[in-house]
C-alpha atoms as a PDB file:
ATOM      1  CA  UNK A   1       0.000   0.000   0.000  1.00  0.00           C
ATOM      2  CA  UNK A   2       1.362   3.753  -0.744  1.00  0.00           C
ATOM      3  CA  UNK A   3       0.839   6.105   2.181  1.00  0.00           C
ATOM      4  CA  UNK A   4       1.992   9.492   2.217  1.00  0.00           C
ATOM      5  CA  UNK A   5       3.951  10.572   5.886  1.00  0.00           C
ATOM      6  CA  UNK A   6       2.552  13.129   8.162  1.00  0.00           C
ATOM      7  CA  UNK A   7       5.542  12.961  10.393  1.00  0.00           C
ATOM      8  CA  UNK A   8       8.894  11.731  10.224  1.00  0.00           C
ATOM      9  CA  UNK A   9       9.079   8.453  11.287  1.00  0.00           C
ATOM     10  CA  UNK A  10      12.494   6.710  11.886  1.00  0.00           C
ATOM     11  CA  UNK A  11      13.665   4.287   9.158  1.00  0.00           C
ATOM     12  CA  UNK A  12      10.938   4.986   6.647  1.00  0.00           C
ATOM     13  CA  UNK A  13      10.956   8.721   5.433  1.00  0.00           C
ATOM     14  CA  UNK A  14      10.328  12.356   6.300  1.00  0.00           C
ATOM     15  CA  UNK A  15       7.232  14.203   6.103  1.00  0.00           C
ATOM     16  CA  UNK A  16       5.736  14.628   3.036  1.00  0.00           C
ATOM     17  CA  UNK A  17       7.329  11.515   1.539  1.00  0.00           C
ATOM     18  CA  UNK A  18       5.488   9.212  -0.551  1.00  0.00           C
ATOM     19  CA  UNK A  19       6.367   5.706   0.446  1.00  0.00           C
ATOM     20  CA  UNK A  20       4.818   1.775   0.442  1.00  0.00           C
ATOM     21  CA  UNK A  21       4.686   0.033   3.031  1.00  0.00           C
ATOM     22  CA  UNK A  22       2.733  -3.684   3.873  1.00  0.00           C
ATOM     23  CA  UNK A  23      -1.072  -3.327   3.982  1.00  0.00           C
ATOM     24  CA  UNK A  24      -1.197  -4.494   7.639  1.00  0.00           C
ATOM     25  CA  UNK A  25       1.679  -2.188   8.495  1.00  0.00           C
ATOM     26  CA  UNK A  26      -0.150   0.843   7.602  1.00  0.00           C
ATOM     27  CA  UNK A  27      -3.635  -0.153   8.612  1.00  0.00           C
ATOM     28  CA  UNK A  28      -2.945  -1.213  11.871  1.00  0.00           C
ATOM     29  CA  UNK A  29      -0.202   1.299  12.987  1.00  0.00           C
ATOM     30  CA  UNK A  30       0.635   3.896  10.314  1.00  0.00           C
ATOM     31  CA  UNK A  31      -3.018   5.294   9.539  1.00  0.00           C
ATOM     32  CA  UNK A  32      -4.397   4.793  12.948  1.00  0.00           C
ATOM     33  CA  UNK A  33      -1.477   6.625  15.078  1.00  0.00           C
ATOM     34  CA  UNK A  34      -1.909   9.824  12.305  1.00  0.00           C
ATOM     35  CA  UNK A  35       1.814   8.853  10.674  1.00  0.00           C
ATOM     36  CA  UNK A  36       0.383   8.559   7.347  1.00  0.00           C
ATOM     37  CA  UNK A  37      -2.425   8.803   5.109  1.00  0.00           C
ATOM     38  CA  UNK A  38      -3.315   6.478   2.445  1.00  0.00           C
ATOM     39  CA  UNK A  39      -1.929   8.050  -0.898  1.00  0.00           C
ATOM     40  CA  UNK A  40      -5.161   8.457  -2.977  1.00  0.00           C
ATOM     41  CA  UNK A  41      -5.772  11.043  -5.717  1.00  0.00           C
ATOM     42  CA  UNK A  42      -7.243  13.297  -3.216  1.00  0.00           C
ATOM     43  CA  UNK A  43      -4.283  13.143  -0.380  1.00  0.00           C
ATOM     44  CA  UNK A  44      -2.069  13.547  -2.725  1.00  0.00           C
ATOM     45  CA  UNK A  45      -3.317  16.609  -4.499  1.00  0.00           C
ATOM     46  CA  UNK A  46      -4.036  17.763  -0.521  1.00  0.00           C
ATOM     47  CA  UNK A  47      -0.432  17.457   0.313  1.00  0.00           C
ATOM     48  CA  UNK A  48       0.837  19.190  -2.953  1.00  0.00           C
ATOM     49  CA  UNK A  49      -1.131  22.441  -1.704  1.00  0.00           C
ATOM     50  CA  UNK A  50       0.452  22.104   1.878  1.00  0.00           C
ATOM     51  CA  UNK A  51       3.612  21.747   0.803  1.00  0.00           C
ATOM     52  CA  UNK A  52       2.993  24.848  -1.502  1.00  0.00           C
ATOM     53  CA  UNK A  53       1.420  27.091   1.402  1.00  0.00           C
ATOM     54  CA  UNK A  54       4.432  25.707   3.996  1.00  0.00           C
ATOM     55  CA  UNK A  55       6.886  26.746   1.497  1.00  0.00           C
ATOM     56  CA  UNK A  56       5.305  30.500   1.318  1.00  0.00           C
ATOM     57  CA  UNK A  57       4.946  30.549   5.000  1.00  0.00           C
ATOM     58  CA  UNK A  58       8.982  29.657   5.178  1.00  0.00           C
ATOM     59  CA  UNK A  59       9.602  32.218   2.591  1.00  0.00           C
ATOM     60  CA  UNK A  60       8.382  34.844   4.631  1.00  0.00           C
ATOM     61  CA  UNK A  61      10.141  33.932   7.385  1.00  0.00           C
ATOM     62  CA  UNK A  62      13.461  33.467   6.074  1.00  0.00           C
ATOM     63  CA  UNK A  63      12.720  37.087   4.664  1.00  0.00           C
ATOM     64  CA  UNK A  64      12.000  38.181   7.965  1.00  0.00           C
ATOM     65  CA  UNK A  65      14.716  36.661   9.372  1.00  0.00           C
ATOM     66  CA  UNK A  66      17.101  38.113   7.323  1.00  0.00           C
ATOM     67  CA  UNK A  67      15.475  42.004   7.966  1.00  0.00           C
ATOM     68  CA  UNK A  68      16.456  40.892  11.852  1.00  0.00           C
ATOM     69  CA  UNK A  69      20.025  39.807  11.273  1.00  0.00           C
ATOM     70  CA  UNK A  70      20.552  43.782   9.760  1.00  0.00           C
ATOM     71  CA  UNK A  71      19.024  44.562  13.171  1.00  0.00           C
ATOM     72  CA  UNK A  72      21.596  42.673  14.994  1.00  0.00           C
ATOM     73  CA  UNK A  73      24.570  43.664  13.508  1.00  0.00           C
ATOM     74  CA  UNK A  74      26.228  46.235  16.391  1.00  0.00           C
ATOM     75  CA  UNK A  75      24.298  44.742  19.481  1.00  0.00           C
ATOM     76  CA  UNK A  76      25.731  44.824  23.036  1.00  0.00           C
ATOM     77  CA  UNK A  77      23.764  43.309  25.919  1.00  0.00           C
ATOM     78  CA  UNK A  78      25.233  44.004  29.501  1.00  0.00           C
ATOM     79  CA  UNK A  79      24.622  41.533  32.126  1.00  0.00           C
ATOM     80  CA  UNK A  80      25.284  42.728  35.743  1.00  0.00           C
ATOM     81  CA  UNK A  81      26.280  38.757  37.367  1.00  0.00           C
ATOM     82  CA  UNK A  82      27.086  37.859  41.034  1.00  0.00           C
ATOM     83  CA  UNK A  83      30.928  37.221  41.324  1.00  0.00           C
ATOM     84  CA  UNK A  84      32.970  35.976  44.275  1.00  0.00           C
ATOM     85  CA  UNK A  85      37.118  35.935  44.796  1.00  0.00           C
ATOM     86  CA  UNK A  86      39.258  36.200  41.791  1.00  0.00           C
ATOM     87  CA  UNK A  87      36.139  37.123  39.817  1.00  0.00           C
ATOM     88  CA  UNK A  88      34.420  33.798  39.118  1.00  0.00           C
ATOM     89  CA  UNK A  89      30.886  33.782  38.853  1.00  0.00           C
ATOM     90  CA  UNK A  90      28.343  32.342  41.018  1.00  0.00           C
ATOM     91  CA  UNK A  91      26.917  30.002  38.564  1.00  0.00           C
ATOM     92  CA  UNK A  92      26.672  30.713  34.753  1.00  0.00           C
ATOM     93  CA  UNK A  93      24.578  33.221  32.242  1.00  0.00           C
ATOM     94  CA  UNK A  94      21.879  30.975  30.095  1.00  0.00           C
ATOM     95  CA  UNK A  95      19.717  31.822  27.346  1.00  0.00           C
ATOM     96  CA  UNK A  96      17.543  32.671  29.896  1.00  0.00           C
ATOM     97  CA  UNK A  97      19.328  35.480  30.644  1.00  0.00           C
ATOM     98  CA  UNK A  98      20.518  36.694  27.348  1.00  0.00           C
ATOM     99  CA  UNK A  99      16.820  36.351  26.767  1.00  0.00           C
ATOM    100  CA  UNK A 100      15.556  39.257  28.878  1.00  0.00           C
ATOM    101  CA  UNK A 101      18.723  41.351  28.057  1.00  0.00           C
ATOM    102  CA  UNK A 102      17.255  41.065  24.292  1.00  0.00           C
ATOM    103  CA  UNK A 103      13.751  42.167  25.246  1.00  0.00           C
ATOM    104  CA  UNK A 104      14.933  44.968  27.278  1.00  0.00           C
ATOM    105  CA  UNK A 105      16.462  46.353  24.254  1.00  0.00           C
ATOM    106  CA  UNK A 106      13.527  45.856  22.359  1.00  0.00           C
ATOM    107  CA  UNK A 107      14.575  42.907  20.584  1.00  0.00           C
ATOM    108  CA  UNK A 108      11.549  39.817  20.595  1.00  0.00           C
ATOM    109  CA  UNK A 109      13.506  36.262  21.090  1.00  0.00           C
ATOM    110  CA  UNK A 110      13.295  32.924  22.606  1.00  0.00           C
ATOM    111  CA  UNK A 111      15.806  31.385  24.851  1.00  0.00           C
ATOM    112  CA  UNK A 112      15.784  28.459  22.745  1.00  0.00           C
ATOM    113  CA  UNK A 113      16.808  30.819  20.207  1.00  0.00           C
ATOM    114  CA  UNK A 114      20.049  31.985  21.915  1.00  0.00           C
ATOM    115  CA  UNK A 115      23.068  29.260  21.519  1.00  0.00           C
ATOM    116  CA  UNK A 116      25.902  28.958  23.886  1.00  0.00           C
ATOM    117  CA  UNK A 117      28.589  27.267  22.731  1.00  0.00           C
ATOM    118  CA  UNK A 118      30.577  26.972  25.746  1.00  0.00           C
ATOM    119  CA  UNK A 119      29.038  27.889  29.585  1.00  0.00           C
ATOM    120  CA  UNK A 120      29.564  31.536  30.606  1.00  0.00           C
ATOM    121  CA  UNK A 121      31.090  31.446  33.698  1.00  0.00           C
ATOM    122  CA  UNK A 122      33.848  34.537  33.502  1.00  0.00           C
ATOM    123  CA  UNK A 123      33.668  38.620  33.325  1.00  0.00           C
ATOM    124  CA  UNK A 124      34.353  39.813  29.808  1.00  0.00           C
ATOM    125  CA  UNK A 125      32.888  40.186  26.458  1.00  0.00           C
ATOM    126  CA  UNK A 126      31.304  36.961  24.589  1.00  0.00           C
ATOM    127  CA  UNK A 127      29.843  36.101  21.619  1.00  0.00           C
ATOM    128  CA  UNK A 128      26.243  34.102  21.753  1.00  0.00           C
ATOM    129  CA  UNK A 129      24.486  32.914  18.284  1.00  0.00           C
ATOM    130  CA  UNK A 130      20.729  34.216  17.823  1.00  0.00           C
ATOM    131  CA  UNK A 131      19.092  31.187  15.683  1.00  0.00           C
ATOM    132  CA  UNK A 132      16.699  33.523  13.551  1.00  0.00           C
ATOM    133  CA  UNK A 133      16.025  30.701  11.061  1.00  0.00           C
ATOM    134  CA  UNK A 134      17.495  27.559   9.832  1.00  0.00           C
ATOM    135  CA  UNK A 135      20.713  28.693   8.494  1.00  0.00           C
ATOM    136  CA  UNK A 136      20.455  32.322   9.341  1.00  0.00           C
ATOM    137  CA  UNK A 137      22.217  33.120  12.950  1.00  0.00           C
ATOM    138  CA  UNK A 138      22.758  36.821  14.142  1.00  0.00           C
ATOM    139  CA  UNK A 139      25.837  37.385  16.333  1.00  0.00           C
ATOM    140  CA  UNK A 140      25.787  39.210  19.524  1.00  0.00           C
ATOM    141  CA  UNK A 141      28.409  40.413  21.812  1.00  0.00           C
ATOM    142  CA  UNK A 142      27.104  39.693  25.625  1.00  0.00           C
ATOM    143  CA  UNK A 143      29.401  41.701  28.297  1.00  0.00           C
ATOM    144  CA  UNK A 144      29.242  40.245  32.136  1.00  0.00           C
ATOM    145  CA  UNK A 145      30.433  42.393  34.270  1.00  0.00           C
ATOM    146  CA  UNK A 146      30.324  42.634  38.492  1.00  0.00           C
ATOM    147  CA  UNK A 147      26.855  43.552  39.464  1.00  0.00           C
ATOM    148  CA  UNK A 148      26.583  46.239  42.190  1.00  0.00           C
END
């Protein structure tokens, strides 16, 4: 039987993918869990528009995306830390952080946005990836310094 995927399911295809499988295979597990849909005329000219709508939606987004990263180009986020002797931090800045340093400025991002490569735990200037979109990343210079 030909089924089309509805999500990617390990060790048969991604989403979208048109793909047979046994009879029993996709009647009893496929089809019933929502992984697939049998590939008639009609699903198949139902996914074709999806895919063509999804596309337009990414479109956008990667365009707005890249008006962002022009945003980003120059910014600075301070972040006043906790430090004890010899100026080691109590602890570490997350996303979390970096997060609300962003919105204060005006900027609108998710901490699962913000990727730290390696743990903040010292004073000083670093530099944290913004994920804007697959592929597009906006580079920002976070300074920790001692907080009051």
């Amino acid at each position: 039987m030909k089924v089309i995927l509805k999500e990617d399911v390990p060790s048969l295809g991604k989403r979208g993918d048109t793909i047979k499988v046994s009879d029993g295979y996709a009647r009893n597990f496929l089809i019933p869990k929502g992984l697939a849909l049998e590939a008639t005329g009609k699903n198949i000219h139902v996914l074709e528009h999806a895919k063509k709508v999804i596309a337009q939606q990414s479109e956008k987004e990667r365009k707005k995306a890249e008006s962002l990263l022009q945003q980003f180009s120059d910014v600075t986020v301070t972040i006043p830390c906790k430090v004890g002797e010899m100026d080691k931090l109590f602890g570490s800045v997350t996303g979390k952080d970096i997060e609300k340093a962003l919105r204060e400025k005006g900027f609108e991002v998710d901490k699962r946005q913000v990727v730290i490569e390696d743990p903040i735990k010292s004073l000083g200037e670093h530099r944290v990836k913004i994920k804007l979109h697959p592929g597009i990343a906006a580079d920002v210079t976070v300074n920790v310094t001692r907080e009051e």
